[in-house]
Protein backbone atom coordinates (compact mmCIF):
# COMPACT_ATOMS: atom_id res chain seq x y z
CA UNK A 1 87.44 56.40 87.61
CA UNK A 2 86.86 53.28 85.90
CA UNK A 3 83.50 51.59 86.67
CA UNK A 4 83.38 48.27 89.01
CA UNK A 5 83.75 44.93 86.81
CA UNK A 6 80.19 43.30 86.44
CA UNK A 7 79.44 40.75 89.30
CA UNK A 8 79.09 37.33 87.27
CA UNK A 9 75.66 35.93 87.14
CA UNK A 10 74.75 32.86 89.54
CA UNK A 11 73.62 30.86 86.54
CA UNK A 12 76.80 31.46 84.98
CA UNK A 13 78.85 30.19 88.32
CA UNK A 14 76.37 27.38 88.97
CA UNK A 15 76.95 25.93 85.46
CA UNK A 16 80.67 26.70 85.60
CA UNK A 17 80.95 25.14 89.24
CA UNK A 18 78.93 21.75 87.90
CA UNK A 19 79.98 21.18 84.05
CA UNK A 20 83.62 22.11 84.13
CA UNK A 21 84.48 19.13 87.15
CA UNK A 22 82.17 16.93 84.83
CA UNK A 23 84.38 17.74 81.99
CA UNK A 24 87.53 17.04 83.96
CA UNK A 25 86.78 13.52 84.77
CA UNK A 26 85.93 12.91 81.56
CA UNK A 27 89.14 14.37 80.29
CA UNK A 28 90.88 12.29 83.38
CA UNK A 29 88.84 9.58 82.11
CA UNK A 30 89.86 9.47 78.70
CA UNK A 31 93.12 9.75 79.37
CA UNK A 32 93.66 6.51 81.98
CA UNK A 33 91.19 4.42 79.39
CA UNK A 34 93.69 5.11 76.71
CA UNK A 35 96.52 4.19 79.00
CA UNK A 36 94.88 1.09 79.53
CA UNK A 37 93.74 0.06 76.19
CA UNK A 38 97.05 0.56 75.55
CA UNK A 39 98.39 -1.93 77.87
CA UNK A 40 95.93 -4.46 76.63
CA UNK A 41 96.82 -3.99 72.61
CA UNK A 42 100.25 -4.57 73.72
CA UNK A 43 99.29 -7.35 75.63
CA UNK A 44 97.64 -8.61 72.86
CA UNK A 45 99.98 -8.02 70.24
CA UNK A 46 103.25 -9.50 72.57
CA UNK A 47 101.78 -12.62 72.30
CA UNK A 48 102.31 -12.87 68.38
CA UNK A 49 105.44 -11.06 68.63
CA UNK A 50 106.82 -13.88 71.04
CA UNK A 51 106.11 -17.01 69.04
CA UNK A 52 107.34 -14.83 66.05
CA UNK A 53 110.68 -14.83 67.92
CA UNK A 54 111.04 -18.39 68.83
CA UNK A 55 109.95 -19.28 65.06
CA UNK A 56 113.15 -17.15 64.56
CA UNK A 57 114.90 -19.11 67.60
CA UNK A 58 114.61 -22.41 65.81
CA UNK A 59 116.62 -21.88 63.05
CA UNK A 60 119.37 -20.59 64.97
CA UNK A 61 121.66 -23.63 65.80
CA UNK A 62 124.93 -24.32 67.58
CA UNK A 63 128.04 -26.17 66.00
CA UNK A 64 130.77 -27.00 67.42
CA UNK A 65 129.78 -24.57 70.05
CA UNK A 66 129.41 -21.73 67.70
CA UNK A 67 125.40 -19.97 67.07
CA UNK A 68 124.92 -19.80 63.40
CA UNK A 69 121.38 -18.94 61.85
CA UNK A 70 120.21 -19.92 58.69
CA UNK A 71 116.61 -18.92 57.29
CA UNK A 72 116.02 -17.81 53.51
CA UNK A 73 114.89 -14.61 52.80
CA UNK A 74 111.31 -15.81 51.60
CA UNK A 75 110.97 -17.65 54.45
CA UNK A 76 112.12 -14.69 56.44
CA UNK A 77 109.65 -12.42 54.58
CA UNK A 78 106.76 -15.04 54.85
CA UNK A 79 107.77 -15.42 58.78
CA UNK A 80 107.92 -11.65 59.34
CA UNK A 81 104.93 -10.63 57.10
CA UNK A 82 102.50 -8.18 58.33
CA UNK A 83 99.96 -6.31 56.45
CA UNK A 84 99.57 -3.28 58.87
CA UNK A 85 103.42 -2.82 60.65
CA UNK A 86 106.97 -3.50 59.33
CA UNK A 87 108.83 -6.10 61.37
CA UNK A 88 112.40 -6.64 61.79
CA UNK A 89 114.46 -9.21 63.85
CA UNK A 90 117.95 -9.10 64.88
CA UNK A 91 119.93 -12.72 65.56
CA UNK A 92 123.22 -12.32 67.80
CA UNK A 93 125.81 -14.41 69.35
CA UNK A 94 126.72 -14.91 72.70
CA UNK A 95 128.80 -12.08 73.34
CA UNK A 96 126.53 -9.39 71.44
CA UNK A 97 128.09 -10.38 67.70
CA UNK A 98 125.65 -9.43 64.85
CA UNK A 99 124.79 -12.75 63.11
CA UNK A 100 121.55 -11.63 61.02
CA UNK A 101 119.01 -9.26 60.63
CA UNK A 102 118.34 -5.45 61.24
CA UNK A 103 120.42 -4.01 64.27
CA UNK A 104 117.94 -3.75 67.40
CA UNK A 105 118.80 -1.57 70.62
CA UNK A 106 119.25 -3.80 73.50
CA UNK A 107 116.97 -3.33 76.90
CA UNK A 108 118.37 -1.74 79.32
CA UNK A 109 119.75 -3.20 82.45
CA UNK A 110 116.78 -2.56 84.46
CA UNK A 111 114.21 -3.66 81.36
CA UNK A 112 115.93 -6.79 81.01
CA UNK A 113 113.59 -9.76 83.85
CA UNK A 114 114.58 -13.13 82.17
CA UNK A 115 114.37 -15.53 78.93
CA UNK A 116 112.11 -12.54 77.47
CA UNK A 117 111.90 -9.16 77.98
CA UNK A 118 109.27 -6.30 75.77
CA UNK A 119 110.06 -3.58 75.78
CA UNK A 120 110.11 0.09 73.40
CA UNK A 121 112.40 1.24 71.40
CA UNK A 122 113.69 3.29 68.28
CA UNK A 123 114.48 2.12 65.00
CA UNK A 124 114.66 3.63 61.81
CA UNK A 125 113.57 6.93 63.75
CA UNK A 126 110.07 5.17 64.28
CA UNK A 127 108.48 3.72 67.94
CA UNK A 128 108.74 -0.05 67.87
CA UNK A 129 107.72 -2.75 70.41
CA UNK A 130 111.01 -5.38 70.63
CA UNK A 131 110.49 -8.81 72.57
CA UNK A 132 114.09 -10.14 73.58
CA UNK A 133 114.17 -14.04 73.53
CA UNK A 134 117.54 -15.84 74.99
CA UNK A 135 119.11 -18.66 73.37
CA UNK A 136 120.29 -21.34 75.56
CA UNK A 137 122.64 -24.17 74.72
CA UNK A 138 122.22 -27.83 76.25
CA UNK A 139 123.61 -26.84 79.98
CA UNK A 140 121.06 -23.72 79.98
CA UNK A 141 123.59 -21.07 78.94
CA UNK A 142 123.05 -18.14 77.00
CA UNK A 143 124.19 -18.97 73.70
CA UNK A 144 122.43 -15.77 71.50
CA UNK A 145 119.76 -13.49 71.61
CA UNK A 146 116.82 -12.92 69.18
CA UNK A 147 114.84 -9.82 68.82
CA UNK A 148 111.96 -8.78 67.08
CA UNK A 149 110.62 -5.34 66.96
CA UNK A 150 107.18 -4.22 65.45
CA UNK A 151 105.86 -0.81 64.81
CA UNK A 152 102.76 0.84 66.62
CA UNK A 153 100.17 1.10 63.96
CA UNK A 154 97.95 -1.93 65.01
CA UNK A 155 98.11 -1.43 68.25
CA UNK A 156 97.78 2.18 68.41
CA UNK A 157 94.33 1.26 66.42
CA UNK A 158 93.13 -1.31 68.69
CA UNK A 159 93.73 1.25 71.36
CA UNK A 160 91.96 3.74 70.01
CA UNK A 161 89.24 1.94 68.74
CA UNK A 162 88.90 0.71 72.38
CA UNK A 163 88.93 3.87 73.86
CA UNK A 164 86.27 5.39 71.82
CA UNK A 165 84.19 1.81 72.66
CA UNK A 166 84.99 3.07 76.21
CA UNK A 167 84.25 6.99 76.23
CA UNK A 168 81.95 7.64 73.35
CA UNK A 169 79.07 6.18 75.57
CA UNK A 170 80.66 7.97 79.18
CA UNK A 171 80.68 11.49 76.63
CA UNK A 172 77.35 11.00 75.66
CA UNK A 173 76.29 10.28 79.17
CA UNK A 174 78.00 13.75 80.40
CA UNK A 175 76.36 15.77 77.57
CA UNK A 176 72.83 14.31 78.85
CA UNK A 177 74.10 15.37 82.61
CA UNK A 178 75.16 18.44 81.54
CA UNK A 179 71.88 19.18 79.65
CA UNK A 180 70.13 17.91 82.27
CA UNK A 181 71.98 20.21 84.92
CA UNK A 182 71.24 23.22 82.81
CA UNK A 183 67.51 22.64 82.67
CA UNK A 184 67.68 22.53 86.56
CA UNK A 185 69.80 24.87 87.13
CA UNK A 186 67.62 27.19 84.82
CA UNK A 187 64.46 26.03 86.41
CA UNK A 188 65.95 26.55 89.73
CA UNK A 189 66.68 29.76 89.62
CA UNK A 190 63.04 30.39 88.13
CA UNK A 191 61.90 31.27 91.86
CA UNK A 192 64.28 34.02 92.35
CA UNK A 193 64.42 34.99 88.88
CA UNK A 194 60.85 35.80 89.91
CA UNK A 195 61.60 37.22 93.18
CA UNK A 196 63.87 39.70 91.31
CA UNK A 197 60.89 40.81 89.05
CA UNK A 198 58.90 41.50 91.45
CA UNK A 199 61.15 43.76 93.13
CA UNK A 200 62.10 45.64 90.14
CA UNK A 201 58.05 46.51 89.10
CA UNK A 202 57.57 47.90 93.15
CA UNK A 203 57.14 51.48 93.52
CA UNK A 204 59.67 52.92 96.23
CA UNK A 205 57.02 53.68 98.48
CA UNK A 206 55.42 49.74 98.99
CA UNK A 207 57.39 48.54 102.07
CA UNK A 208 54.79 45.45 102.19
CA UNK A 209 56.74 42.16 102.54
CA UNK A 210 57.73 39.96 99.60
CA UNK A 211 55.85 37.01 98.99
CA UNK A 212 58.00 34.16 99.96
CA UNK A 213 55.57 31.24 98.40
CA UNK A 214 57.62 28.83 96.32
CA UNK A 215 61.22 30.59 97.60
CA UNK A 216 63.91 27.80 97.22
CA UNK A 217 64.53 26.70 101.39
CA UNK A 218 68.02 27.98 100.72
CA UNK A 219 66.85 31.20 99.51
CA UNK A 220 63.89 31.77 102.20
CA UNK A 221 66.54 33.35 105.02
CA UNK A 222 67.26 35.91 102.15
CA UNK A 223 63.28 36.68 101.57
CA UNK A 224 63.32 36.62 105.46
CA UNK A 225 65.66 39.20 106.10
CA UNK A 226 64.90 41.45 102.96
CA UNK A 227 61.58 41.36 104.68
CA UNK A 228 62.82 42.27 108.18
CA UNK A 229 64.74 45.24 106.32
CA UNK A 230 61.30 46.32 104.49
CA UNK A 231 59.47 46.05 108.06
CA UNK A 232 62.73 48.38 109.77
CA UNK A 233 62.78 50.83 106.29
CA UNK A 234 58.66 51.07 107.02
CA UNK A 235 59.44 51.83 110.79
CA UNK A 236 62.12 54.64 109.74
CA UNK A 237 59.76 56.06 107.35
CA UNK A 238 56.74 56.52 109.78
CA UNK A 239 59.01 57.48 112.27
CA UNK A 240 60.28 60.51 110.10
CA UNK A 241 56.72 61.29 108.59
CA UNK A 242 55.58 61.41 112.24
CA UNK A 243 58.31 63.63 113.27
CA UNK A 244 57.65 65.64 110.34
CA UNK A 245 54.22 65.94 111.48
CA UNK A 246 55.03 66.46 114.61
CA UNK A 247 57.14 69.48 113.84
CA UNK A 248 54.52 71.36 111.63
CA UNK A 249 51.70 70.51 113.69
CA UNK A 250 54.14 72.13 116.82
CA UNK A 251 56.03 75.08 114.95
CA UNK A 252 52.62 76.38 112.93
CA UNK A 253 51.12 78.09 115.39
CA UNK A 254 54.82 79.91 117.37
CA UNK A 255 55.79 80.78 113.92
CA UNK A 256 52.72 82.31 113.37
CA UNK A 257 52.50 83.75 116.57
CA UNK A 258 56.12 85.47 115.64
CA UNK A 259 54.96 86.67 112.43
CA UNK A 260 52.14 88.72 113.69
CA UNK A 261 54.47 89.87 116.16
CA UNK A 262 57.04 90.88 113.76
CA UNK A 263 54.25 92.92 111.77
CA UNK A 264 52.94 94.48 115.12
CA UNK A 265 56.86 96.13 115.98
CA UNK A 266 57.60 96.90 112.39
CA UNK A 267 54.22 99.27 112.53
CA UNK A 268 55.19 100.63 116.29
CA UNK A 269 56.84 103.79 115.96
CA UNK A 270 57.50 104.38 119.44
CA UNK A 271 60.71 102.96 121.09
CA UNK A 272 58.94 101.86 124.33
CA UNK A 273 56.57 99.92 122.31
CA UNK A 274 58.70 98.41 120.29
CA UNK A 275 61.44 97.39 123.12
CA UNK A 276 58.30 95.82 124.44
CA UNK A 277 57.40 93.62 121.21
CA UNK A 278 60.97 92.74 120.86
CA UNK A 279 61.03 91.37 124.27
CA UNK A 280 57.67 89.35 123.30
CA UNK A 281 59.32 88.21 120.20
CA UNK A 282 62.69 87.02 122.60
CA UNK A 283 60.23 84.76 124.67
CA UNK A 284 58.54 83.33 121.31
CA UNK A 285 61.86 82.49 119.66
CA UNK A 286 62.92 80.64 123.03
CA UNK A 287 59.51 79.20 122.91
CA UNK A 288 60.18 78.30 119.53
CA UNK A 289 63.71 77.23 120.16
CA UNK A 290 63.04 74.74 123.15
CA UNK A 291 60.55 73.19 121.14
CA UNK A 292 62.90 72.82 118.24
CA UNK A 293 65.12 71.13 120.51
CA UNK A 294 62.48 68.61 121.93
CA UNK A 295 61.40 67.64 118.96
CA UNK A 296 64.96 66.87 118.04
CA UNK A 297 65.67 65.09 121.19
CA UNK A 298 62.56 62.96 120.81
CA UNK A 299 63.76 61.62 116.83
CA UNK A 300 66.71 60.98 118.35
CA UNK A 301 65.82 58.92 121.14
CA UNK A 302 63.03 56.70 118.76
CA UNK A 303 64.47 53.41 119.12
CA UNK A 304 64.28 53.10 115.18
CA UNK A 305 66.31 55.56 114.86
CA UNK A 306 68.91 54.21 116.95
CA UNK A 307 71.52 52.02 114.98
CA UNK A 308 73.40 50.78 118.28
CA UNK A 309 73.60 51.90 121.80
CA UNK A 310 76.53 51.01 123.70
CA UNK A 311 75.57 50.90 127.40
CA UNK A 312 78.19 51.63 130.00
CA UNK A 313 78.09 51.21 133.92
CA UNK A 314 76.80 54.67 134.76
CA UNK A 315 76.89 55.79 138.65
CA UNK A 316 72.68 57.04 139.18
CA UNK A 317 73.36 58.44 142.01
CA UNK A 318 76.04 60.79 140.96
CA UNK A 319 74.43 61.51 138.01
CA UNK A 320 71.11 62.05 140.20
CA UNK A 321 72.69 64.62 142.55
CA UNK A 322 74.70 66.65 139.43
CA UNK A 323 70.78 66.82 138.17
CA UNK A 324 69.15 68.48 141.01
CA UNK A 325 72.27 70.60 141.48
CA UNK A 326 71.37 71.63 138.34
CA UNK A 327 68.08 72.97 138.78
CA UNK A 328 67.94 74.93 141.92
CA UNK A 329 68.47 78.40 140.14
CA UNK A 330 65.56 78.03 138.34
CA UNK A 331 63.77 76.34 141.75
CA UNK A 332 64.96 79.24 143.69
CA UNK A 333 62.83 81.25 141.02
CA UNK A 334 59.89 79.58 141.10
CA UNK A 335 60.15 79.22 144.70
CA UNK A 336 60.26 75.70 144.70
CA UNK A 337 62.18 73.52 147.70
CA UNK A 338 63.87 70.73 145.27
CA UNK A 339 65.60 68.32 147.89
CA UNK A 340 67.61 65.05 147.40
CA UNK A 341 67.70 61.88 149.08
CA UNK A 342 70.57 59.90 147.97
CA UNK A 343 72.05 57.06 148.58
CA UNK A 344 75.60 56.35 150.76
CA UNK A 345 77.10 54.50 148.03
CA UNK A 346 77.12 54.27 144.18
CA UNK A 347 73.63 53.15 142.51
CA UNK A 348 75.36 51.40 139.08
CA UNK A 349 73.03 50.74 136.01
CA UNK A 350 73.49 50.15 132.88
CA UNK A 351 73.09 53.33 130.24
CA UNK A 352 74.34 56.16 128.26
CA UNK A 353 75.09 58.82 130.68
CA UNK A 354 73.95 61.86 128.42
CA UNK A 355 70.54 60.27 127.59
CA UNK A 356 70.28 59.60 131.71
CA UNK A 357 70.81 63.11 132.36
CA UNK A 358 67.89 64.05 129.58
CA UNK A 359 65.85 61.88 131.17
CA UNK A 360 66.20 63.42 134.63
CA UNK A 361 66.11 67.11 133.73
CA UNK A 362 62.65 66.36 131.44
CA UNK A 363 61.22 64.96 134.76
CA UNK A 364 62.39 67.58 136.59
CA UNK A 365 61.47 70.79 134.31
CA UNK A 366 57.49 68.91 134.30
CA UNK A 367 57.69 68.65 138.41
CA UNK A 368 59.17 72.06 138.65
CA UNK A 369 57.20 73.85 136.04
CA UNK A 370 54.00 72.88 137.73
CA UNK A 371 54.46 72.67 140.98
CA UNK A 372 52.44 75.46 143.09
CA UNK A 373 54.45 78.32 144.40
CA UNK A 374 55.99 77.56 147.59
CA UNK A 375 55.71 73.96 146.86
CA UNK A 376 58.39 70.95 147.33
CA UNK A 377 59.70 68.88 144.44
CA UNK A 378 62.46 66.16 145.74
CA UNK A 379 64.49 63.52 143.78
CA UNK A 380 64.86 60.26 145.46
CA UNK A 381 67.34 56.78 144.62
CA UNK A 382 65.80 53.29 145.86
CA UNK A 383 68.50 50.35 145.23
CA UNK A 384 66.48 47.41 146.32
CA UNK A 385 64.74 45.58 144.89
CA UNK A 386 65.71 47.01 142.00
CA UNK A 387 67.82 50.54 140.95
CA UNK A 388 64.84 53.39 141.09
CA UNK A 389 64.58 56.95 140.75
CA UNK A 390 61.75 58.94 142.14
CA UNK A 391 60.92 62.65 141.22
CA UNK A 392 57.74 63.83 143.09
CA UNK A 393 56.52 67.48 143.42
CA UNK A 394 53.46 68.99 144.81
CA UNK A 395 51.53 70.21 141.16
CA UNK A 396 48.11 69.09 140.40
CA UNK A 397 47.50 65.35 140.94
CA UNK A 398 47.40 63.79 137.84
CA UNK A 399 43.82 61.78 137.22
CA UNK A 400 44.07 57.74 136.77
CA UNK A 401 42.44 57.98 133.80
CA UNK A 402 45.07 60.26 132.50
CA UNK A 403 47.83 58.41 133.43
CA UNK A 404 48.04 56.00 130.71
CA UNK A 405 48.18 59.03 128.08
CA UNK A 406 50.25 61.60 129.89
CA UNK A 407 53.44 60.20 128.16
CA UNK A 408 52.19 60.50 124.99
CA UNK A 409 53.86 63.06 122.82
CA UNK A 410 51.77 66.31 122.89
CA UNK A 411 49.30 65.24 125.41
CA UNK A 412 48.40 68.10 128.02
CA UNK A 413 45.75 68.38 130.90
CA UNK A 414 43.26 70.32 129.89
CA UNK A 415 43.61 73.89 132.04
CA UNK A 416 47.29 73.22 132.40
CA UNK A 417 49.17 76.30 133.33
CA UNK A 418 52.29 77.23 131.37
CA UNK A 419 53.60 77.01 128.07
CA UNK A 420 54.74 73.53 127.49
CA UNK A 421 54.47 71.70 124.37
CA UNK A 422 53.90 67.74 125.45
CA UNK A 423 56.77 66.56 124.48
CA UNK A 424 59.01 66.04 127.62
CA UNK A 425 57.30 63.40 129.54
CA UNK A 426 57.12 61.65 125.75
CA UNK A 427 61.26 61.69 125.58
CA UNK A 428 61.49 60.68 129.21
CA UNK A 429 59.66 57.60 127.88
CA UNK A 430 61.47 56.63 125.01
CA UNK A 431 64.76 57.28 127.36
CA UNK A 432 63.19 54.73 129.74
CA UNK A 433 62.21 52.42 126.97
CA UNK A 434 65.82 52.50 125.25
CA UNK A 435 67.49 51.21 128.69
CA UNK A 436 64.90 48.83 129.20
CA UNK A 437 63.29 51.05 132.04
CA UNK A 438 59.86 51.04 133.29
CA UNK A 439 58.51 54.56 134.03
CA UNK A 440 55.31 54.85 135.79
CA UNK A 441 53.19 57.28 137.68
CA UNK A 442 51.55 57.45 140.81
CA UNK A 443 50.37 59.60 143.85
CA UNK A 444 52.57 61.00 145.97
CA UNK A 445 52.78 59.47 149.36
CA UNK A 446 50.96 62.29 151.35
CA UNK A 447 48.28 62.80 149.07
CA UNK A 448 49.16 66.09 147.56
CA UNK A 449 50.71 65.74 143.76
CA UNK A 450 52.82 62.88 141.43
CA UNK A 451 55.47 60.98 141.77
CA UNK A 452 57.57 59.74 138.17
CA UNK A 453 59.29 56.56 138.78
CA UNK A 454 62.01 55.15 137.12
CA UNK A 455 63.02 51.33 137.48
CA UNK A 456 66.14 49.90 135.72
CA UNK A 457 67.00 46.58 135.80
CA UNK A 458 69.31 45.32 138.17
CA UNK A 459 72.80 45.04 136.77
């Protein structure tokens, strides 16, 4: 598997994304400056070109109707002298007839506008500049034509000489920006150049936030969320080292309690005994088991640990009935009277059905569990003002100053009966807390034990 192509570095982008549109205009630059210095050398240079064609003009003549020219060859040479291009001129007659000179292309239709015309040509298999000049007779016909064409090597030079005037100082101008945009670019990414070093030199285990003093204001939502991920990382960590915790400081002792167990029926030698110790170690295992399963239930219901809960319309009062249905076997064997007081119609919040039911048998295995013998435990739905679900039972009354802790996770009364490990009323909490639930305590209404309360929000 090949490895991923390097991610280009910002600096490298930045500087690509600001010099090479600099560099384009000046390329666009340099290219319309030529066209126009162009336009002026020719400008220039048309002038000379024209009176260089009437000089030409006057010593063609008509007689007796007829164009004839007549110029000596050092005058032509003197007339058509140039120290930097070779010149040529071309007289003709009315209808086109060669009369004198070189043999120069006529415009074309569209080049030709009036008594003159420039325009460019080939001659000789070299560019030239031609000016046309028409020859008119006394009524202001054309009588003959004179042309002159010129090479390019003056004019190409004045060009050029103006387009350097005109983009040597815009080039040097761009090489200052462009220095100039490297120094800031470089010195602007000082801050998270930085940032990214002090990152790198962290051990794995400092969560504190990064210091976001001198941050560019477009990189400050960055430091801002890496720091809301440090502060959610530092929230997942102490939620697992607390769960870890949790777990030894609640499996030590039933493991323990197993392994002496294990060591007592591996030295029995009689079957009675032994069945007996095996039973023992059956209700330490469960022991061990439920608590296994608490503990699991309670890391899964942190709200850290919770990436996204989707919440559905859940019917409570269904869901409150299928509860209590649940538990009247083991009722019945505690001799418990677990009643229900419903509701005529559905009870909607919103929630996740399968933590709702958790939430309901935890509250009902604590009112159940200790209630006294012969006792009453009943689960009640109240929809107004808002959707609430009461579970009140007849065990020990729970002292106000006890209340605020007995949700915490392995808080017990002290002289509780039974064998429960703290943990239940602590996931009935976190249940509550995920759905945006308040659960409370109070006394029940006739004086004689609790009653857990559950309020959801109305929908």
């Amino acid at each position: 598997m090949a490895p991923p192509p390097e991610s280009p570095l910002l600096r490298s982008q930045l500087l690509r994304w600001l010099l090479v549109p600099l560099l384009s205009l000046l390329l666009a630059d340099a290219f319309v400056s030529y066209w126009i210095s162009l336009s002026f050398a020719h400008r220039a240079y048309d002038r000379s070109l024209l009176e260089a064609a009437r000089d030409v003009a006057l010593h063609a003549n008509l007689q007796d109707g007829v164009l004839r020219f007549s110029l000596p060859e050092a005058a032509q040479r003197v007339l058509l002298a140039d120290s930097d291009d070779a010149v040529y001129f071309e007289v003709s007659g009315a209808e086109g007839h060669h009369l004198a000179g070189e043999r120069i292309s006529a415009p074309q239709a569209a080049q030709a506008t009036g008594a003159e015309t420039y325009y460019d040509s080939m001659l000789k298999g070299v560019s030239v500049r031609v000016v046309q000049l028409a020859i008119a007779d006394e009524a202001g016909r054309r009588a003959g034509t004179v042309r002159i064409a010129e090479t390019l090597n003056k004019r190409n030079r004045l060009a050029r000489e103006m387009l350097v005037a005109v983009v040597a100082p815009q080039f040097l101008l761009i090489l200052l920006a462009a220095l100039l945009v490297w120094a800031g670019v470089i010195r602007g990414l000082q801050p998270l150049e930085r940032l990214q070093r002090a990152v790198a030199q962290r051990s794995h285990l400092d969560l504190r936030p990064l210091e976001d003093a001198g941050v560019p204001g477009e990189v400050e939502p960055l430091v801002n969320s890496l720091n809301g991920l440090l502060e959610r990382l530092d929230r997942v960590l102490a939620m697992q080292n607390r769960f870890i915790a949790d777990a030894a400081h609640q499996l030590k002792t039933p493991i323990a309690v197993l392994q002496a167990q294990i060591e007592l029926v591996m030295r029995e030698s009689d079957p009675e005994r032994m069945r007996q110790g095996v039973g023992r170690l059956y209700v330490g295992v469960e022991r061990l088991s439920r608590i296994a399963l608490q503990l699991l239930s309670l890391a899964r219901n942190e709200p850290e640990a919770l990436r996204k809960l989707s919440l559905v319309e859940v019917d409570l009062n269904q869901l409150a009935l299928d509860a209590a249905s649940a538990w009247v076997p083991e009722a019945y064997k505690r001799d418990i009277d677990l009643g229900y007081e419903g509701l005529e119609r559905p009870l909607w919040v919103n929630g996740d059905a399968a933590r709702l039911r958790e939430l309901l048998d935890n509250l009902l295995d604590n009112a159940i569990r200790y209630s006294r013998s012969g006792g009453r435990v009943t689960v009640r739905l109240i929809a107004e003002p808002r959707p609430t679900l009461r579970v009140s039972d007849d065990g020990p009354s729970i002292p106000v100053e006890e209340r605020s802790r007995i949700f915490d996770r392995f808080h017990r009364l002290h002289d509780t009966p039974g064998e429960g490990s703290g943990l239940g009323l602590a996931i009935a909490r976190e249940i509550a807390r995920i759905h945006k639930a308040e659960i409370t305590l109070t006394d029940d209404t006739d004086g004689v034990g609790n009653v857990f309360q559950v309020s959801f929000p109305p929908l």
